[in-house]
Protein backbone atom coordinates (compact mmCIF):
# COMPACT_ATOMS: atom_id res chain seq x y z
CA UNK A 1 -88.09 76.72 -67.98
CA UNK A 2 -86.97 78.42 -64.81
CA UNK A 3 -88.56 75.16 -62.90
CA UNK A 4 -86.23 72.93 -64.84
CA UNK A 5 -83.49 75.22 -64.07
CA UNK A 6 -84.16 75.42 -60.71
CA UNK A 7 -84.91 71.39 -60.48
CA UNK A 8 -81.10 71.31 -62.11
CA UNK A 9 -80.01 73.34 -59.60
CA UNK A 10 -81.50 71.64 -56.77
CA UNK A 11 -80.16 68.43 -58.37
CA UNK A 12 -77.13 69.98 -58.24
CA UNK A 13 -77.04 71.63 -55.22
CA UNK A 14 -78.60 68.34 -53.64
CA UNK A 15 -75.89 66.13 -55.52
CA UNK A 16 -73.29 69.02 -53.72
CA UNK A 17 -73.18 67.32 -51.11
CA UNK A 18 -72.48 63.85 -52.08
CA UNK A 19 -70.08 64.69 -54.71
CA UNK A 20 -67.92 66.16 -51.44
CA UNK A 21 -69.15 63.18 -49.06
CA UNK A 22 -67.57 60.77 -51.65
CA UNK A 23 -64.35 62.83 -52.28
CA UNK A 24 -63.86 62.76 -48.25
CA UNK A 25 -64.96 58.85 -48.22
CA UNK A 26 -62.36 58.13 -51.15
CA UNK A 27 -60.18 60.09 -49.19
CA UNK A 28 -60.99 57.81 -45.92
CA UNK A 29 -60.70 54.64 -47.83
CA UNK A 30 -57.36 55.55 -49.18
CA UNK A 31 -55.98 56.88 -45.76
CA UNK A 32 -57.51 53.06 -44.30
CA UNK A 33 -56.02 51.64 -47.11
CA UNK A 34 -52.54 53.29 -46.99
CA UNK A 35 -52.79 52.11 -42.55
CA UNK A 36 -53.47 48.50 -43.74
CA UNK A 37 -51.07 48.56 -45.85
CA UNK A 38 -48.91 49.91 -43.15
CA UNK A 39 -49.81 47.02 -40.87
CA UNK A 40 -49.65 44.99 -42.70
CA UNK A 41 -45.58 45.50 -43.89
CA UNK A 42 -45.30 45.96 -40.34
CA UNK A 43 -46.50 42.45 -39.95
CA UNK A 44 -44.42 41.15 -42.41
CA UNK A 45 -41.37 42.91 -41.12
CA UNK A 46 -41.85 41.39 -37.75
CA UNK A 47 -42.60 37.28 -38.88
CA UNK A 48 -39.41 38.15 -41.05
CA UNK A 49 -37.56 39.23 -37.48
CA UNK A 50 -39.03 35.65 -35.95
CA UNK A 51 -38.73 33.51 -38.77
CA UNK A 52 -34.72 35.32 -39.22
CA UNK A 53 -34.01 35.39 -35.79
CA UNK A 54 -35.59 31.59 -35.12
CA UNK A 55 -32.71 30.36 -37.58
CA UNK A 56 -30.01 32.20 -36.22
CA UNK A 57 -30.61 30.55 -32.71
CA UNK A 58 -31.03 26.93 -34.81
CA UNK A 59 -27.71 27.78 -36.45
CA UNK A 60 -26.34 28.36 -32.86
CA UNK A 61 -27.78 25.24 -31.57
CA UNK A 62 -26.25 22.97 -34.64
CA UNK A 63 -22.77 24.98 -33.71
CA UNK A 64 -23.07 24.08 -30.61
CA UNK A 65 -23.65 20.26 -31.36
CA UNK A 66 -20.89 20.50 -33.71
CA UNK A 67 -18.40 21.72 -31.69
CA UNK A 68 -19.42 19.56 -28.84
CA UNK A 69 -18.65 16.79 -31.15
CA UNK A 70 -15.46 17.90 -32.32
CA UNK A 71 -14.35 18.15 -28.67
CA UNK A 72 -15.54 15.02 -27.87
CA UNK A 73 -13.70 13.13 -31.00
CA UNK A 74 -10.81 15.43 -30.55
CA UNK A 75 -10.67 14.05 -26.02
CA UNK A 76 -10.80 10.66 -27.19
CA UNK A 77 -8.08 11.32 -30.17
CA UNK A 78 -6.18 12.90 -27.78
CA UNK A 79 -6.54 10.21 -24.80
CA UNK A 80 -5.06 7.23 -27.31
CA UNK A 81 -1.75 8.27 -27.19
CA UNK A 82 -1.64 8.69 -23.12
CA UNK A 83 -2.96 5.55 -23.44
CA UNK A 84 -0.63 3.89 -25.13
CA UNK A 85 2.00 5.59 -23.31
CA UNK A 86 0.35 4.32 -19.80
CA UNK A 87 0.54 0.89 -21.82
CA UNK A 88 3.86 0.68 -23.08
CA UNK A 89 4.64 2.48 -19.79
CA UNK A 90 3.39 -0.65 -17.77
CA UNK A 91 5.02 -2.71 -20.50
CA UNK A 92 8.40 -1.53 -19.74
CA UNK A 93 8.07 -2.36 -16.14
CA UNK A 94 6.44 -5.68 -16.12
CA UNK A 95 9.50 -6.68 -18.21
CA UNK A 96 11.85 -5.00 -16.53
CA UNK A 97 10.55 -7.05 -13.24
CA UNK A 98 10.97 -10.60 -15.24
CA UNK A 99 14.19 -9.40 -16.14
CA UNK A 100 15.25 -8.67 -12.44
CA UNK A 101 15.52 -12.04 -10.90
CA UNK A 102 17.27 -11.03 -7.08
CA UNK A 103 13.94 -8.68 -6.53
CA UNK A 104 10.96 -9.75 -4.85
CA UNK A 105 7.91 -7.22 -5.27
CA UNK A 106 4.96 -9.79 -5.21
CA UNK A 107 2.31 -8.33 -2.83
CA UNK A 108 1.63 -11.96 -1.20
CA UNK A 109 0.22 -12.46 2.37
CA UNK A 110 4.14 -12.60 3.44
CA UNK A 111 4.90 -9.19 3.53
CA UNK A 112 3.35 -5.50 3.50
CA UNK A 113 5.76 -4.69 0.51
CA UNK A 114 4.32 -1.64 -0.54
CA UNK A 115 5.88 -0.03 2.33
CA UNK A 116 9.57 -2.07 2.44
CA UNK A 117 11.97 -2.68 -0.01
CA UNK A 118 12.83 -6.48 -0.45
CA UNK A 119 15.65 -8.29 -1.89
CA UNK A 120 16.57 -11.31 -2.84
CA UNK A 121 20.11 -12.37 -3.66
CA UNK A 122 21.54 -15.85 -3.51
CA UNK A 123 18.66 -17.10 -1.66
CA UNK A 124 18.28 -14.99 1.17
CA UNK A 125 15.48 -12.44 1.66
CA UNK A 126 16.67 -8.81 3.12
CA UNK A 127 14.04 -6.39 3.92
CA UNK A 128 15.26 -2.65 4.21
CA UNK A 129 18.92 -4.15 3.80
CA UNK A 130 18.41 -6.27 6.84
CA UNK A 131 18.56 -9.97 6.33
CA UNK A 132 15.32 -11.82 7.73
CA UNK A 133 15.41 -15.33 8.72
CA UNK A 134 11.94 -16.26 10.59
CA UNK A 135 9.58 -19.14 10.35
CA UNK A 136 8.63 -17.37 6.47
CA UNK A 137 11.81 -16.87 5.17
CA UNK A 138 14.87 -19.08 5.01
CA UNK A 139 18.19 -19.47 4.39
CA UNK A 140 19.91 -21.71 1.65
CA UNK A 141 21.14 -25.12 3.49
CA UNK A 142 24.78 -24.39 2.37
CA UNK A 143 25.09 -20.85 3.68
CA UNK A 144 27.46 -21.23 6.32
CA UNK A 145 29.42 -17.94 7.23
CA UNK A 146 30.28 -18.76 10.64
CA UNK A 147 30.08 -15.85 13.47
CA UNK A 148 30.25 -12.67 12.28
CA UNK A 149 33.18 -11.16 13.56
CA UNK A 150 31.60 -7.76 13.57
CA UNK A 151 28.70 -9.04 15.77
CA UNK A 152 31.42 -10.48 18.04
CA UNK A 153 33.35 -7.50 18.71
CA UNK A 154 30.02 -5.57 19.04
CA UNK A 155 29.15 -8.45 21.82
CA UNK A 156 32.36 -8.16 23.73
CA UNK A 157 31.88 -4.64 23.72
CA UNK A 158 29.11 -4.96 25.04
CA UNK A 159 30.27 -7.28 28.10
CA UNK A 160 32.89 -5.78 28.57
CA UNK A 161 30.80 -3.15 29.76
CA UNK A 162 28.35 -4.76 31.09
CA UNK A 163 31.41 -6.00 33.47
CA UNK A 164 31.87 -2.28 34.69
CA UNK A 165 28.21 -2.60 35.84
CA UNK A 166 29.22 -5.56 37.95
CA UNK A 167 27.58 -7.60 35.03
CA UNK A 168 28.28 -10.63 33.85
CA UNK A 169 27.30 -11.72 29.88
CA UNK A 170 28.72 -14.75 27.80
CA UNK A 171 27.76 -16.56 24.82
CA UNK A 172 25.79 -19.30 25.22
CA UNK A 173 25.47 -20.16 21.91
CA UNK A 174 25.99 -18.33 18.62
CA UNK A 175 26.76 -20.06 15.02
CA UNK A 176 24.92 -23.07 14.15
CA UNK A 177 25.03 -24.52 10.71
CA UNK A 178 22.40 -25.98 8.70
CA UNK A 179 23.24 -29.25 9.56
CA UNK A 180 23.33 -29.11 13.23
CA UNK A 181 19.55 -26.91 13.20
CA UNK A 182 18.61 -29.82 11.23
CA UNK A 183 19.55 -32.57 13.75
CA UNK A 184 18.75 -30.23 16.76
CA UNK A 185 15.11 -29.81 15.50
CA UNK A 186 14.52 -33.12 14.72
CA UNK A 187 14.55 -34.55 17.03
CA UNK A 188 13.03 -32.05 19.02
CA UNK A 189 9.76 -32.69 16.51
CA UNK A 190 10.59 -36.59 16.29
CA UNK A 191 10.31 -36.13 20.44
CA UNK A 192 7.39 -33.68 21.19
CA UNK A 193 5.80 -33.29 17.38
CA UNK A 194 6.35 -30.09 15.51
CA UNK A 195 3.53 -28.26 16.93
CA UNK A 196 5.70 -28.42 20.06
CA UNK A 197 9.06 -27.52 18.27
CA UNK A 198 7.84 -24.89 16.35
CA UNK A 199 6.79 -22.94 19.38
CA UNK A 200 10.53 -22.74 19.86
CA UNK A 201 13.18 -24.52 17.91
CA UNK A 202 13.44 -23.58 14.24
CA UNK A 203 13.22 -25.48 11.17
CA UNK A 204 16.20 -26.09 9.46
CA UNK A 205 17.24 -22.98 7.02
CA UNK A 206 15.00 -20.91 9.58
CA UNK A 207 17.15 -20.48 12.56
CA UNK A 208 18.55 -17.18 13.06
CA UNK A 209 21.68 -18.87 14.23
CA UNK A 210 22.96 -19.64 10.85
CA UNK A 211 23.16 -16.14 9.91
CA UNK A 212 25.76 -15.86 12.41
CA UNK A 213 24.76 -12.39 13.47
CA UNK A 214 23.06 -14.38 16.83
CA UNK A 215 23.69 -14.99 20.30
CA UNK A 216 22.01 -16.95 23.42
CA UNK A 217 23.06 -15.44 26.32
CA UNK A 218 24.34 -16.91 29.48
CA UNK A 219 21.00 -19.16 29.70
CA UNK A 220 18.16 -20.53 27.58
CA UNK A 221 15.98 -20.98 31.10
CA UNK A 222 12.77 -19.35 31.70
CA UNK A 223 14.23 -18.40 34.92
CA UNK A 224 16.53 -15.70 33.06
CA UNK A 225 13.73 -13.65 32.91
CA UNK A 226 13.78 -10.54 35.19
CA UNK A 227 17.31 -11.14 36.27
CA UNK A 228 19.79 -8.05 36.77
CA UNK A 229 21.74 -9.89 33.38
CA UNK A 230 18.39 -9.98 31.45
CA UNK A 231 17.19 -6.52 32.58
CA UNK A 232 20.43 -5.13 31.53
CA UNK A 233 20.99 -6.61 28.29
CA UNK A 234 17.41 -5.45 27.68
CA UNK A 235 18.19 -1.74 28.58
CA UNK A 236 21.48 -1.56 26.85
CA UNK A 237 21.95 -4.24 23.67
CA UNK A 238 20.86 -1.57 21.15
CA UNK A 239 23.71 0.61 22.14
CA UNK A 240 25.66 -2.44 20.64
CA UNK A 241 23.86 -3.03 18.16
CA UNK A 242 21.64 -5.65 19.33
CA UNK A 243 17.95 -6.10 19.77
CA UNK A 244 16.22 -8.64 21.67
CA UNK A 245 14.99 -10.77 19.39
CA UNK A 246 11.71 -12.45 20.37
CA UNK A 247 10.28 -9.60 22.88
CA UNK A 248 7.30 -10.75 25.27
CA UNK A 249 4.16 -10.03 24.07
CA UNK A 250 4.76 -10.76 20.52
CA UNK A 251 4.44 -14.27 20.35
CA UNK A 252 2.05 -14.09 17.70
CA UNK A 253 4.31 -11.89 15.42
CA UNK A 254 7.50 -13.90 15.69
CA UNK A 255 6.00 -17.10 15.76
CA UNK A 256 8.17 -18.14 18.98
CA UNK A 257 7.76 -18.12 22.85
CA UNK A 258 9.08 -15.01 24.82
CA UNK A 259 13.24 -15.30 25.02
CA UNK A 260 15.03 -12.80 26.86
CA UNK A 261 18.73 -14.47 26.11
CA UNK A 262 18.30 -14.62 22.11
CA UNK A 263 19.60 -11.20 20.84
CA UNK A 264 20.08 -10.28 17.28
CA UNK A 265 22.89 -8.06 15.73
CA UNK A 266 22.08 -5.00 13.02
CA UNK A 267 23.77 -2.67 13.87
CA UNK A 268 23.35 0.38 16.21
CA UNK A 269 21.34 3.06 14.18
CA UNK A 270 19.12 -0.12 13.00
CA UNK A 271 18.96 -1.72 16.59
CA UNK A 272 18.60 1.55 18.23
CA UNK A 273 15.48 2.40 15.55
CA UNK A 274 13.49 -1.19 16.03
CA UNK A 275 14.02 -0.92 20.10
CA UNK A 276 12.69 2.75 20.06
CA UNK A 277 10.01 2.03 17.96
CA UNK A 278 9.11 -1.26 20.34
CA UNK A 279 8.09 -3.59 17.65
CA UNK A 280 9.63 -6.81 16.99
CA UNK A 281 11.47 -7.23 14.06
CA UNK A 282 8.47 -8.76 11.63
CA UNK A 283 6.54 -5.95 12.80
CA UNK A 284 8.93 -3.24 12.27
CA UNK A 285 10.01 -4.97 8.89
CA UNK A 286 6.20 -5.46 7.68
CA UNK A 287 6.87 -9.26 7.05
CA UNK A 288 4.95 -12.65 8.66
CA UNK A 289 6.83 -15.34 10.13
CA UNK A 290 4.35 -18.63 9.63
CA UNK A 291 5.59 -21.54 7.52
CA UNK A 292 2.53 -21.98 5.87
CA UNK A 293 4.00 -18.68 3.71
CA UNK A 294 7.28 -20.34 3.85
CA UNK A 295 8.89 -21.44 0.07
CA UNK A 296 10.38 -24.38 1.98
CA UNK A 297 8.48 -26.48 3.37
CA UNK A 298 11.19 -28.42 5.44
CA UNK A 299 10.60 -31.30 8.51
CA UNK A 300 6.80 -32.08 7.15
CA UNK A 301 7.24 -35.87 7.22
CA UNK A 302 8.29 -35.52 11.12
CA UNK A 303 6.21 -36.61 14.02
CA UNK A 304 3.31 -34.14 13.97
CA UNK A 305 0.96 -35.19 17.44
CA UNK A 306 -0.41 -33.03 18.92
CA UNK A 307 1.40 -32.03 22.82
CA UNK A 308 1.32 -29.44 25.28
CA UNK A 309 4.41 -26.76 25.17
CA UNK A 310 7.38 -28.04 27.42
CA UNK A 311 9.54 -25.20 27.45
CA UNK A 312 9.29 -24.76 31.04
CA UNK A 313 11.03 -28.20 30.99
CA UNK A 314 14.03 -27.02 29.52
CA UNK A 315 12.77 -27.47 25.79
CA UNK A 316 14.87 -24.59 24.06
CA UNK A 317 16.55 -24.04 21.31
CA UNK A 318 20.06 -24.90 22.09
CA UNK A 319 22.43 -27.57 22.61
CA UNK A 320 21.89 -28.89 25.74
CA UNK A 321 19.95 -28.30 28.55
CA UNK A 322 22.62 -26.01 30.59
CA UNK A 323 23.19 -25.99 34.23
CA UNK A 324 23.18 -22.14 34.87
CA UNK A 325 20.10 -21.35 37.16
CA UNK A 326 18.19 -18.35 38.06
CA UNK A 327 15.50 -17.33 39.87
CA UNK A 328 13.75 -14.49 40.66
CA UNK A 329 15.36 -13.51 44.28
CA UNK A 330 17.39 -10.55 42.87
């Protein structure tokens, strides 16, 4: 009896221990199980952070496209009516161009216009308010004004004072008409060939003496070249109101031979501008003078061989081969 009681006991006693081994192993498992658990909301907490924070920066992205393409539709919206303002805009002024017949904008090889205002009115081309007559641009064959009495009085002036300098200046020529450049020139060409008379005689509606604002002074000769009279009307004309017309050296902008007698009249401020500046009148003006830009086209059925320049023969523009020599003893 006592050995069963004591086996019981021993059970017991030797089952003690594992009864309080498995209370501390359930209590373990639970404490491991409570940490995984732990872990694993933790885990779940952050893939819910990624996965929320993953579609707030593809929402971004698609706002971003969105209102990139908004902008863009909006630009082009918004560029239409400029547009169509630029295009009723140039419109306006190509109509307004048809519409103005005495203007001449073209940007042809005749002229540098986007520097120079030109005008045309009753056939004549003025360029800064200054009429231009040159191998390019022409007068009508019925414009016939005569001498300009302004230029005249400028001229005598101008001798007058000359006179108080102990020299002496007097119109050689001045006005020609139409009709007389036209007969002068012809038979210069019908002579020599144009080549020849184009180096210096003008085409009819070309000549600078139908404007009427011209003068030839005391000689057409080569030999006025260097002369007291030349020097002085050289030094002096723009104080008149003259410039010297075809200067030497520009030959190839006036489309004539050096001529130290031809003056032209615009008027002091404009004569005193060109001669300070010293260009010749095309290149002060920003126009060509070459009949191949000319409208006109007259004197192309004339004689057109080929010979050698003959101004130093007394081949000038004028009437007559004049009497009045000078040389170079001064």
């Amino acid at each position: 009896m006592n050995n069963q009681t004591n086996n019981e006991n021993l059970s017991q006693g030797t089952n003690g221990q594992p009864d309080e081994y498995s209370a501390y192993r359930d209590e373990e498992y639970e404490r491991m199980r409570i940490e995984m658990e732990k872990r694993r909301a933790e885990r779940r907490a952050r893939e819910h952070r990624r996965v929320m924070k993953n579609r707030i920066i593809a929402i971004a992205i698609l706002l971003v496209i969105i209102f990139v393409i908004v902008k863009a539709c909006g630009g082009k919206s918004d560029n239409k009516p400029a547009a169509d303002s630029s295009s009723q805009t140039e419109s306006t002024k190509q109509a307004e161009a048809k519409t103005t017949t005495k203007k001449k904008t073209s940007d042809n090889s005749k002229a540098e216009e986007t520097k120079h205002k030109i005008e045309q009115s009753n056939g004549m081309t003025f360029v800064d308010g200054i009429l231009i007559v040159n191998k390019t641009y022409s007068l009508p064959s019925d414009y016939a004004p005569g001498v300009s009495t302004v230029a005249q009085k400028a001229f005598d002036d101008m001798a007058a004072a000359a006179a108080q300098d102990g020299i002496t200046l007097f119109v050689n020529s001045s006005y020609r008409s139409y009709q007389d450049q036209e007969s002068l020139y012809n038979s210069y060409a019908a002579e020599r060939g144009t080549e020849a008379a184009d180096e210096v005689s003008s085409r009819p509606g070309h000549s600078e003496h139908q404007t009427g604002l011209t003068f030839d002074v005391n000689t057409t000769e080569d030999s006025f070249a260097g002369t007291p009279e030349a020097n002085w009307l050289a030094e002096h004309c723009a104080e008149y109101g003259f410039i010297i017309r075809y200067p030497e050296g520009k030959e190839d902008k006036t489309g004539y031979v050096y001529e130290p007698w031809h003056i032209r009249y615009l008027g002091k401020e404009k004569a005193q501008a060109v001669t300070k500046s010293g260009l010749c009148l095309e290149e002060y003006l920003g126009v060509t003078s070459d009949y191949k830009y000319a409208e006109d086209q007259n004197c192309s059925s004339l004689n057109t061989s080929d010979t050698q320049s003959s101004q130093a023969d007394g081949y000038t523009d004028g009437y007559y081969q004049d009497n009045t020599n000078y040389d170079y003893q001064y």
